[in-house]
C-alpha atoms as a PDB file:
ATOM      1  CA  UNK A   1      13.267  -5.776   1.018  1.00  0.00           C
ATOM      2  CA  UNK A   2      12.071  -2.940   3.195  1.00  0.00           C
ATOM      3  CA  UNK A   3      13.637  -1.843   6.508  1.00  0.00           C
ATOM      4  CA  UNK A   4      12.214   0.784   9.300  1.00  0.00           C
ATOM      5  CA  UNK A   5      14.921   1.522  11.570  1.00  0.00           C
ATOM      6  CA  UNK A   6      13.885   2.347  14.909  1.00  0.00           C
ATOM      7  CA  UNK A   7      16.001   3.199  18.399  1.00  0.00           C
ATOM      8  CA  UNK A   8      17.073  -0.176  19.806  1.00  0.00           C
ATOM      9  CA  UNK A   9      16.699  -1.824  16.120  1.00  0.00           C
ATOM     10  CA  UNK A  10      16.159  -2.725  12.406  1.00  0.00           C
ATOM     11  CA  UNK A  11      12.822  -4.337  11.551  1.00  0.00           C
ATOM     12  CA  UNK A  12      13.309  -5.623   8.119  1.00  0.00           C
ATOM     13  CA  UNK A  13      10.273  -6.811   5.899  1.00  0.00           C
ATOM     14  CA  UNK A  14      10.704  -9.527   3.629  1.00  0.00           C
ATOM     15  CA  UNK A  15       7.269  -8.090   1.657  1.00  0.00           C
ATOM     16  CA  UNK A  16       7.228  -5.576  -1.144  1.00  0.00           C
ATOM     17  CA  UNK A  17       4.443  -2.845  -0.555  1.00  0.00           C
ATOM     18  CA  UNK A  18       2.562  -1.293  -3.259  1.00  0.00           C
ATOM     19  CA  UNK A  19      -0.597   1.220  -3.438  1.00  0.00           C
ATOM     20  CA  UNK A  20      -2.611   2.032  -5.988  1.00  0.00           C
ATOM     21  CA  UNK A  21      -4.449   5.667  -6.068  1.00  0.00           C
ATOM     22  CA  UNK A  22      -6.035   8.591  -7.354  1.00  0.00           C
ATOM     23  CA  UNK A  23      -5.352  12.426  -6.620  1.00  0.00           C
ATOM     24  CA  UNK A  24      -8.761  12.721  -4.586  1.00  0.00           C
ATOM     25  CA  UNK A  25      -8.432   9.474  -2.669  1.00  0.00           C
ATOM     26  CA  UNK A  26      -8.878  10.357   1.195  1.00  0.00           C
ATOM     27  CA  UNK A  27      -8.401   6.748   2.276  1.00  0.00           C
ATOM     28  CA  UNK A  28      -5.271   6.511  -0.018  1.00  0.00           C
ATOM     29  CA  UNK A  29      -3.772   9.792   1.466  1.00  0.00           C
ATOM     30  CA  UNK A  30      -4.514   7.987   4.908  1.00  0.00           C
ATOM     31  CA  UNK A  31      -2.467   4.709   4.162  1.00  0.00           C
ATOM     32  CA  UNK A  32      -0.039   6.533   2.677  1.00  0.00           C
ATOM     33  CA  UNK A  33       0.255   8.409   6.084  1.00  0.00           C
ATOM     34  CA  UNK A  34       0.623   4.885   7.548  1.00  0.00           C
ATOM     35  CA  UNK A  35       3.199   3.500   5.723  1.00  0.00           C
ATOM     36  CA  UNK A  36       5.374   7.342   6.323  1.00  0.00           C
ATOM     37  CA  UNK A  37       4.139   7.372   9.734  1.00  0.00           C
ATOM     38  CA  UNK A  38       5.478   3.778  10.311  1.00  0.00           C
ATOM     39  CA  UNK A  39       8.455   4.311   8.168  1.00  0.00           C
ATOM     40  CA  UNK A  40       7.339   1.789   5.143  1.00  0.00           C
ATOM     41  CA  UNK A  41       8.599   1.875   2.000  1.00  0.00           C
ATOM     42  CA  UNK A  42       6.245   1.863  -0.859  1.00  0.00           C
ATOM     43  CA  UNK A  43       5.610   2.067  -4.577  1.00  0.00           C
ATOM     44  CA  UNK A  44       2.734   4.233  -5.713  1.00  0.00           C
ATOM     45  CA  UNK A  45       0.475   3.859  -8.865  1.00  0.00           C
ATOM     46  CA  UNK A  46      -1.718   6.716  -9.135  1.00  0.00           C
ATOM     47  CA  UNK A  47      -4.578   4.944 -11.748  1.00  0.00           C
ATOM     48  CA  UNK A  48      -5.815   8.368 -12.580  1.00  0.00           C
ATOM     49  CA  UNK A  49      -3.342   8.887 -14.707  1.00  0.00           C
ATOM     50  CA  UNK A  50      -1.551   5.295 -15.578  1.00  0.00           C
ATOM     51  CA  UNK A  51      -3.559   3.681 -17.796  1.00  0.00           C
ATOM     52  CA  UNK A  52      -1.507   0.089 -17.788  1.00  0.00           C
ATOM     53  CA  UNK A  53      -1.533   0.638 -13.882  1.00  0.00           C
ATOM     54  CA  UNK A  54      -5.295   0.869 -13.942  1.00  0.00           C
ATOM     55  CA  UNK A  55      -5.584  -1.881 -16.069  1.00  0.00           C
ATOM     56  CA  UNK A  56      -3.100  -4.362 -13.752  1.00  0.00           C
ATOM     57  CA  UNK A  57      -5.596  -3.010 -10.502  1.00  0.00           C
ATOM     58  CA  UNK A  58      -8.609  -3.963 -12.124  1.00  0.00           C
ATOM     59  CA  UNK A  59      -6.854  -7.397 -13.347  1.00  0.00           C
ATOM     60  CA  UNK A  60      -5.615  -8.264 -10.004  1.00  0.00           C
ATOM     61  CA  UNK A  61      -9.447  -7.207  -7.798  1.00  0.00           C
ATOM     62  CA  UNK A  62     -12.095  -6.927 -10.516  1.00  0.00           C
ATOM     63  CA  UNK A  63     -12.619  -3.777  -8.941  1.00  0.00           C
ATOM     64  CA  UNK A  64     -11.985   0.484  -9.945  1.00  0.00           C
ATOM     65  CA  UNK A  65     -12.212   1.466  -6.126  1.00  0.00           C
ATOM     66  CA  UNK A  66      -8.962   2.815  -4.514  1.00  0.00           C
ATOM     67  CA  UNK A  67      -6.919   1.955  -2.847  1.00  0.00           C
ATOM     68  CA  UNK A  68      -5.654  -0.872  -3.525  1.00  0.00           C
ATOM     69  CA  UNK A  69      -2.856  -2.129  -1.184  1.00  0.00           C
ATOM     70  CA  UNK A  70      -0.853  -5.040  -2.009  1.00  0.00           C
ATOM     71  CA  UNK A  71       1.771  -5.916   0.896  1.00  0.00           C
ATOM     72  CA  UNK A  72       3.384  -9.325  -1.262  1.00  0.00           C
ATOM     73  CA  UNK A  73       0.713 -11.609  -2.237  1.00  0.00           C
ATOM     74  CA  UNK A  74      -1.953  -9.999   0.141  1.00  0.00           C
ATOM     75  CA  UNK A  75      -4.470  -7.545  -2.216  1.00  0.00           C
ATOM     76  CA  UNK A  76      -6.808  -5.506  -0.110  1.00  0.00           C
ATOM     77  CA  UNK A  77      -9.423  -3.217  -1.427  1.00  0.00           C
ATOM     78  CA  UNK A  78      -9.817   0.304   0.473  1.00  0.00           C
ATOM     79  CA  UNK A  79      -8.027   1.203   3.916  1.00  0.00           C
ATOM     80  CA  UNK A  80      -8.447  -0.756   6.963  1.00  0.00           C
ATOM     81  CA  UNK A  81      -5.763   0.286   9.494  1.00  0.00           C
ATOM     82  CA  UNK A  82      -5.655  -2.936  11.411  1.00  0.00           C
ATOM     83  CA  UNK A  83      -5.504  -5.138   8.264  1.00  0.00           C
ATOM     84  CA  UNK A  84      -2.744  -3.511   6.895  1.00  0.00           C
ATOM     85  CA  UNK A  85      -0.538  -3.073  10.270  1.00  0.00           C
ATOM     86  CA  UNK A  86      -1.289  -7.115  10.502  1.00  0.00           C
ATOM     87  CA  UNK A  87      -0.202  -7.778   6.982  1.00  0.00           C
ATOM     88  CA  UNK A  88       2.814  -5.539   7.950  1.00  0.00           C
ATOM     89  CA  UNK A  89       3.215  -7.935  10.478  1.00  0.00           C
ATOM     90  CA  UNK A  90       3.119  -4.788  12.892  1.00  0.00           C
END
């Protein structure tokens, strides 16, 4: 469970938030400045140096591009702002 506390309020998320990277990604540095920006808790698999983390990204999209977001069961490939805020229910 994640929780952003803001002034009037606790928003907490029922979904667990995870992002897959590299240490070159500019779109993953940008979502990552979402989720801080936001106040999102998140794990972080950087695939450039996890193998078995590489591995479960390519099992779950077929794909090698990062990032990969998964917010619970949603999976998306690369960063689109809008998709994740509405996935964050945001």
């Amino acid at each position: 469970m994640l929780a952003r506390r803001n002034e009037k309020s606790i928003i907490v998320f029922m979904k667990t938030v995870s992002i897959y990277t590299t240490d070159t990604c500019t779109y993953c540095k940008q979502a990552k400045e979402l989720f801080k920006e936001k106040g999102i808790e998140y794990n972080e698999y950087n695939v450039g140096h996890d193998a078995d983390k590489r591995k479960e990204m390519i099992d779950k999209t077929g794909q090698m591009g990062v990032p990969v977001i998964q917010i619970g069961d949603d999976v998306m490939v690369g960063f689109d702002r809008t998709a994740v805020l509405e996935a964050l229910g945001m």
